[in-house]
N, C-alpha and C. Protein backbone atom coordinates (compact mmCIF):
# COMPACT_ATOMS: atom_id res chain seq x y z
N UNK A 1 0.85 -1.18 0.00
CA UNK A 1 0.00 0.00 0.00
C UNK A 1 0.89 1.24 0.00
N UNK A 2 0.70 2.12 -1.16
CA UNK A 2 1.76 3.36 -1.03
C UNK A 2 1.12 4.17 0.79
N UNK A 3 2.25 4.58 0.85
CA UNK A 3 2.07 5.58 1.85
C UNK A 3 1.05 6.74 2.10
N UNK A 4 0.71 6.90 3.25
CA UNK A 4 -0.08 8.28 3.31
C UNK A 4 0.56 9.55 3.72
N UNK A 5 -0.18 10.01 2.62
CA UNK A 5 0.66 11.55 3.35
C UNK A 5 -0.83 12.19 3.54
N UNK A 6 -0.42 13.03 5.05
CA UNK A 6 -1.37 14.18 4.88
C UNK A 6 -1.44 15.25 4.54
N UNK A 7 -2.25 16.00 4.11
CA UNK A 7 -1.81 17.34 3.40
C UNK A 7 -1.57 18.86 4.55
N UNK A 8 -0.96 19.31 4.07
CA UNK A 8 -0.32 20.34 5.36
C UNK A 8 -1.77 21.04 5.37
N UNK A 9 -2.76 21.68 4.15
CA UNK A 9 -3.77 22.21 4.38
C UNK A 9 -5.12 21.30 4.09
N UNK A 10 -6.15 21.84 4.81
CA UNK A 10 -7.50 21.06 4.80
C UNK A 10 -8.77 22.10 4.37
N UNK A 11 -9.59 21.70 3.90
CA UNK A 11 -10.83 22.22 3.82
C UNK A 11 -11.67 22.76 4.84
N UNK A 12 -12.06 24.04 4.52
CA UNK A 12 -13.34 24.44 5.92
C UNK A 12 -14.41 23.88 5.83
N UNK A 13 -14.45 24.03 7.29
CA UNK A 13 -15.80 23.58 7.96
C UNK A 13 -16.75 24.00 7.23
N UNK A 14 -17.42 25.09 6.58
CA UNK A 14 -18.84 25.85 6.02
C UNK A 14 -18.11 24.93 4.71
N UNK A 15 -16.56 25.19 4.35
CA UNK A 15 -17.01 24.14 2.79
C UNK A 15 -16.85 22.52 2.31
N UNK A 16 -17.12 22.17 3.69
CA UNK A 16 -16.95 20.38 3.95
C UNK A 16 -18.46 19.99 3.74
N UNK A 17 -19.11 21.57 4.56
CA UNK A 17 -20.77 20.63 5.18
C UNK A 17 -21.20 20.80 3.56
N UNK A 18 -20.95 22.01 2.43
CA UNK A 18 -21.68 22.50 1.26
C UNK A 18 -21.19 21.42 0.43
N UNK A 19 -20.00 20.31 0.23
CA UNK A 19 -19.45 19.48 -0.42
C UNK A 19 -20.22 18.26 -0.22
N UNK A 20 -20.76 18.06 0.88
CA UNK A 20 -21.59 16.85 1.74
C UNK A 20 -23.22 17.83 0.63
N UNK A 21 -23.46 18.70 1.23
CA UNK A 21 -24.94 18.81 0.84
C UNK A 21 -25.00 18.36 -1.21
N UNK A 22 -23.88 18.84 -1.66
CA UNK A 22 -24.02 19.23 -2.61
C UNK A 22 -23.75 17.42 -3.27
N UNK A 23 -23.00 16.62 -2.99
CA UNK A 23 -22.68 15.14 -3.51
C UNK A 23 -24.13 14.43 -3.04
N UNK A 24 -24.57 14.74 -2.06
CA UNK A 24 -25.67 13.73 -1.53
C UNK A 24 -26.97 14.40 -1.76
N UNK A 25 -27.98 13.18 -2.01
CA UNK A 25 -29.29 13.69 -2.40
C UNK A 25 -29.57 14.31 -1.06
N UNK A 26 -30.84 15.11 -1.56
CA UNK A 26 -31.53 15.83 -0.39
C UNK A 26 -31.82 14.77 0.92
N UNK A 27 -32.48 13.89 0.72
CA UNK A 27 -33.28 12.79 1.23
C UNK A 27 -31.94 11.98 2.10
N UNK A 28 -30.65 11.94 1.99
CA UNK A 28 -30.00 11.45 2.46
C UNK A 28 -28.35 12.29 3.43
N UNK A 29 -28.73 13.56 2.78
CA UNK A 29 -27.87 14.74 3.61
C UNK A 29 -27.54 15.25 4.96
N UNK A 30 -28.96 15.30 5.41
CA UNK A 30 -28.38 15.12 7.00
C UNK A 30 -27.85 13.72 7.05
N UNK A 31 -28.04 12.49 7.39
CA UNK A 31 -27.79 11.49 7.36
C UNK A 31 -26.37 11.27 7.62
N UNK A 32 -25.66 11.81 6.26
CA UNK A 32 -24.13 12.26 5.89
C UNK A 32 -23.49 12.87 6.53
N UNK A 33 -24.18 14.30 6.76
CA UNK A 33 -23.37 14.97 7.50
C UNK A 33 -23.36 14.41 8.61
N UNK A 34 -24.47 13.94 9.68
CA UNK A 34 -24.34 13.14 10.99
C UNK A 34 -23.07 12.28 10.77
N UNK A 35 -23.01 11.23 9.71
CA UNK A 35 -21.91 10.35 9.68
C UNK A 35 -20.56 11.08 9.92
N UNK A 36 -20.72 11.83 9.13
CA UNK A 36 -18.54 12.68 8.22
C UNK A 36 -18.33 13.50 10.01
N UNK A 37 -19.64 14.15 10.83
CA UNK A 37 -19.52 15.12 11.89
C UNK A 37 -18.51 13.83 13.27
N UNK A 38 -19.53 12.24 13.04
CA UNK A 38 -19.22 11.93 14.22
C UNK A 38 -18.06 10.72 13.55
N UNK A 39 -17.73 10.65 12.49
CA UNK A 39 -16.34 9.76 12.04
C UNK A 39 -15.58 10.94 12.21
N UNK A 40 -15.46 11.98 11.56
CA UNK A 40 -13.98 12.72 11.58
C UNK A 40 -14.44 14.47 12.20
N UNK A 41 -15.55 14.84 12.95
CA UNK A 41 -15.44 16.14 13.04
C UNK A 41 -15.51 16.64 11.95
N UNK A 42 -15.68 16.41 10.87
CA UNK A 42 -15.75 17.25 9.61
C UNK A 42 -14.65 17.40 9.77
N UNK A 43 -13.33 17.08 9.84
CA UNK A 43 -12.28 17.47 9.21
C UNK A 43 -11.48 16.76 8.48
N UNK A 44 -11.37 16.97 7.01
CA UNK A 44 -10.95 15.81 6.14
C UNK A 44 -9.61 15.01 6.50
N UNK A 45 -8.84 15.60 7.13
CA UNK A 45 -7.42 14.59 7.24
C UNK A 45 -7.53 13.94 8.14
N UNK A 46 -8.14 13.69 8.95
CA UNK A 46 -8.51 12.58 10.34
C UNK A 46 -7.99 11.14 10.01
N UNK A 47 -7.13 10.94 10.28
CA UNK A 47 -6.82 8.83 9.94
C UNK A 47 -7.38 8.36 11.66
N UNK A 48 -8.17 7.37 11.44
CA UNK A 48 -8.32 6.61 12.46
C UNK A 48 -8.86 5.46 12.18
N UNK A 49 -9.06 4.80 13.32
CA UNK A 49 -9.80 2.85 13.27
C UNK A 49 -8.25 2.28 13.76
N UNK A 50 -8.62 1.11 13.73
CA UNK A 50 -7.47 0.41 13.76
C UNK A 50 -6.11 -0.02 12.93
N UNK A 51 -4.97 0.19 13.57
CA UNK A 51 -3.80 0.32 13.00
C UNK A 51 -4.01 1.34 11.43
N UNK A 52 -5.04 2.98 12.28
CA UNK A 52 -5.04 3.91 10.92
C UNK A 52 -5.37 3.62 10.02
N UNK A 53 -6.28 2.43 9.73
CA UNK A 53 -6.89 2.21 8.72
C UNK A 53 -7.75 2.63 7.76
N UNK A 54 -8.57 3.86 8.79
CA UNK A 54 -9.55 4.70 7.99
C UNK A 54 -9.30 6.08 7.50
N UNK A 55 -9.57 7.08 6.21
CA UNK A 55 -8.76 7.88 6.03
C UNK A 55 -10.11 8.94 6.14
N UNK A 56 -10.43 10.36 6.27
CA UNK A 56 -11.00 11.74 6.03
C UNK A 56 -11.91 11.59 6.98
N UNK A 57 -13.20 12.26 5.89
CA UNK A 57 -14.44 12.62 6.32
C UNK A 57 -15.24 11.28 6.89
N UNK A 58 -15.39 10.38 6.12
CA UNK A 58 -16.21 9.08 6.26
C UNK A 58 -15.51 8.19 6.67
N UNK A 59 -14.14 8.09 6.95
CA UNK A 59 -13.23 7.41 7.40
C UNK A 59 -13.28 6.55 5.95
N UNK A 60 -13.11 6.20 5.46
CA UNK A 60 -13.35 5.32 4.27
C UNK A 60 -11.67 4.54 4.69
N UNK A 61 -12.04 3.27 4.35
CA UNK A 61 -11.10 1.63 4.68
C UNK A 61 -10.33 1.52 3.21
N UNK A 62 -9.15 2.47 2.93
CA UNK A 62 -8.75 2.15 2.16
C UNK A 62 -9.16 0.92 1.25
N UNK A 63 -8.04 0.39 2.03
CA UNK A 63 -7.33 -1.26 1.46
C UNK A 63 -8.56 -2.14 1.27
N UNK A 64 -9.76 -2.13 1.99
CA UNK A 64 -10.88 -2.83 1.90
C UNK A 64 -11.60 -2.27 0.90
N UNK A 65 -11.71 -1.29 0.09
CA UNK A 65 -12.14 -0.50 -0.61
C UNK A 65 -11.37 -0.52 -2.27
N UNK A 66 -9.97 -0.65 -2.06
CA UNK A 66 -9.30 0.21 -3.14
C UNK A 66 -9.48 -0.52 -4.42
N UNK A 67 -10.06 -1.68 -4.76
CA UNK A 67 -10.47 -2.73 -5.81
C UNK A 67 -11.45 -1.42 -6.61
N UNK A 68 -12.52 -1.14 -6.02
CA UNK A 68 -13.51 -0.42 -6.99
C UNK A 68 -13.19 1.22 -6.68
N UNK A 69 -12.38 1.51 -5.56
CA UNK A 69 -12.18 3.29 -5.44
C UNK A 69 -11.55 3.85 -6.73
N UNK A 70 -10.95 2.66 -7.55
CA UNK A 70 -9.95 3.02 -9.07
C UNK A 70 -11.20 3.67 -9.91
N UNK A 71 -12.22 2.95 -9.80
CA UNK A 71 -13.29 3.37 -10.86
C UNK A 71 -13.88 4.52 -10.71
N UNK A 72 -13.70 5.62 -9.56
CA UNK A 72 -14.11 6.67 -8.94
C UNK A 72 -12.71 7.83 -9.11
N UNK A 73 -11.72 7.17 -9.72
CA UNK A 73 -10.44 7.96 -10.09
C UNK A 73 -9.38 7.80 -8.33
N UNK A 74 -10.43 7.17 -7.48
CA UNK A 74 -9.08 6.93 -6.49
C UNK A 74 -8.21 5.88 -6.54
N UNK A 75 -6.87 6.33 -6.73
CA UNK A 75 -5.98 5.09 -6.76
C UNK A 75 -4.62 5.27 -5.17
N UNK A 76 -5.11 5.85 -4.76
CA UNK A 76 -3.94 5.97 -3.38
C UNK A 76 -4.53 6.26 -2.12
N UNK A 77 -4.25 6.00 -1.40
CA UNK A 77 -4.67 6.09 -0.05
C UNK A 77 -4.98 7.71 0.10
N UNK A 78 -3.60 8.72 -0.19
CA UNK A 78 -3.67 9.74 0.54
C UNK A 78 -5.06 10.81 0.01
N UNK A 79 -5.41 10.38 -1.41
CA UNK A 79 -6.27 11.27 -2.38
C UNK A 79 -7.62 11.33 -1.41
N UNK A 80 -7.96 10.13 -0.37
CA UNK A 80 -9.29 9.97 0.50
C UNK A 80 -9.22 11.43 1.26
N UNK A 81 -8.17 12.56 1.74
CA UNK A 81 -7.97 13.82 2.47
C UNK A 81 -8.66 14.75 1.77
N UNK A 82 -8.72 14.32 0.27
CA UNK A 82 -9.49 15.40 -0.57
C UNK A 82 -11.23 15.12 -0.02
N UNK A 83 -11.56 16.50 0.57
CA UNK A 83 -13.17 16.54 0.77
C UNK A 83 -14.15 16.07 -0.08
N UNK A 84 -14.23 16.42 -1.15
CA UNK A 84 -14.69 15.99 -2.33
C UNK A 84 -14.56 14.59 -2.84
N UNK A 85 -13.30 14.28 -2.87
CA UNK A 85 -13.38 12.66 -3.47
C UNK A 85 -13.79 11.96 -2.12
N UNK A 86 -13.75 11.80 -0.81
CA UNK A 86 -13.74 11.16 0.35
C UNK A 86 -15.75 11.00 0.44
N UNK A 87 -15.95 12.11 0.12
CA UNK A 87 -17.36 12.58 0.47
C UNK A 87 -17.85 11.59 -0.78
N UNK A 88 -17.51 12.12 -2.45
CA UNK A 88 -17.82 10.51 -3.32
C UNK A 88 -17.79 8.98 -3.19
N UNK A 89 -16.50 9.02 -2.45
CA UNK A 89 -16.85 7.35 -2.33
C UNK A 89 -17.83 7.13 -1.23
N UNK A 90 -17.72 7.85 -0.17
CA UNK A 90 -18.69 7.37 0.93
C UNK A 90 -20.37 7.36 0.12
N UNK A 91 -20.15 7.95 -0.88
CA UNK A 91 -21.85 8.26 -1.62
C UNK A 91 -22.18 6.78 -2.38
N UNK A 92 -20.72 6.69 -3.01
CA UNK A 92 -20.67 5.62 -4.00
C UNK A 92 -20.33 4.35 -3.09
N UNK A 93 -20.01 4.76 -1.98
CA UNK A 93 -20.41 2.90 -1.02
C UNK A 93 -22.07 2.69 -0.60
N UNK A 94 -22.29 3.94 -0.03
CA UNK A 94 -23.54 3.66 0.28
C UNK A 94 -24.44 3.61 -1.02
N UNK A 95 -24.59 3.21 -2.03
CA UNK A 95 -25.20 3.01 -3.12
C UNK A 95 -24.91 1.77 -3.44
N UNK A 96 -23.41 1.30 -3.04
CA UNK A 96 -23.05 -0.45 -3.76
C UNK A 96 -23.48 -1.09 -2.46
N UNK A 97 -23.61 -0.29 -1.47
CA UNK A 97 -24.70 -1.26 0.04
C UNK A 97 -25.77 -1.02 -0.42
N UNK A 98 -26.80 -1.22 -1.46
CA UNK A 98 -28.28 -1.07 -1.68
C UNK A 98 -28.66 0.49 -0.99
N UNK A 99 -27.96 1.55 -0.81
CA UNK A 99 -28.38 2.89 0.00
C UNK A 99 -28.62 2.44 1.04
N UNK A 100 -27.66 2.07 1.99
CA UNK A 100 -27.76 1.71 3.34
C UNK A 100 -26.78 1.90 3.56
N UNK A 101 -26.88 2.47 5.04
CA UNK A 101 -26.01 3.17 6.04
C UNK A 101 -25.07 2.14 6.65
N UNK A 102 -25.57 1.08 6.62
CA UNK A 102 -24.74 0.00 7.59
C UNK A 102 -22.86 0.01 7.36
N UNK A 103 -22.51 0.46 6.58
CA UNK A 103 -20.59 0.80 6.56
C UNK A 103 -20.43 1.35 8.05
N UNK A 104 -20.96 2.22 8.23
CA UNK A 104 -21.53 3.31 9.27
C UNK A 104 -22.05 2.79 10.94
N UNK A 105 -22.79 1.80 10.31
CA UNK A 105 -23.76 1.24 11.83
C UNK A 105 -22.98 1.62 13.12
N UNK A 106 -23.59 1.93 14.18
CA UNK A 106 -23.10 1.47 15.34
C UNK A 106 -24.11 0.55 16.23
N UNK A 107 -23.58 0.54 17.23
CA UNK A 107 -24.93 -0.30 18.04
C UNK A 107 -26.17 0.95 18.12
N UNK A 108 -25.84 1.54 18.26
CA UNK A 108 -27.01 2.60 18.83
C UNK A 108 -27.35 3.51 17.24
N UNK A 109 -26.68 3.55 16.77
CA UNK A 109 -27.32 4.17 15.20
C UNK A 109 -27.50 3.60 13.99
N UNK A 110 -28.78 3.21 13.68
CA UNK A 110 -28.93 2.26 12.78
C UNK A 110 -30.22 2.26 11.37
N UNK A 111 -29.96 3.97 10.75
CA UNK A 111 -31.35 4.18 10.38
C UNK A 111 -31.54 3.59 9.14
């Protein structure tokens, strides 16, 4: 897996939530933003999960992911920091889950 780099600068807050409203249908926007607010704070460079596995807004699982992220133009780990592409795949997973949240689930949130 190439390396991650993070990027020295990040996206604002007012233009993370308008990148979220603007990729996701109406009907599923709050939804999103709830997700990207309580995975990363809205702030795109966030790596976390285990052994850093998850990268941005949606945390998105690389390596578990990177087979079909090519077809979305992601081919590297670090490109998930970009607001915009991070915010696409999380759109374009929850669409190859039948539009279900479950990537996401926790015990207590499960809509």
């Amino acid at each position: 897996q190439p390396p991650i780099v993070v990027p020295k600068t990040t996206t604002k807050r007012n233009e993370v939530i308008a990148i979220i409203r603007e990729i996701w249908p109406d009907e599923y926007e709050e939804n999103a933003l709830f997700v990207a607010q309580r995975e990363s704070n809205l702030i795109p460079t966030v790596i976390g999960g285990t052994n850093n596995c998850c990268i941005g807004l949606f945390q998105m699982f690389y390596s578990v992911h990177k087979a079909w992220l090519v077809d979305i133009g992601i081919t590297e780990p670090s490109q998930l920091f970009d607001a915009r592409l991070n915010t696409l795949a999380a759109f374009t997973l929850f669409k190859r889950n039948g539009k279900s949240w479950k990537p996401w689930w926790t015990s207590s949130w499960r809509p």
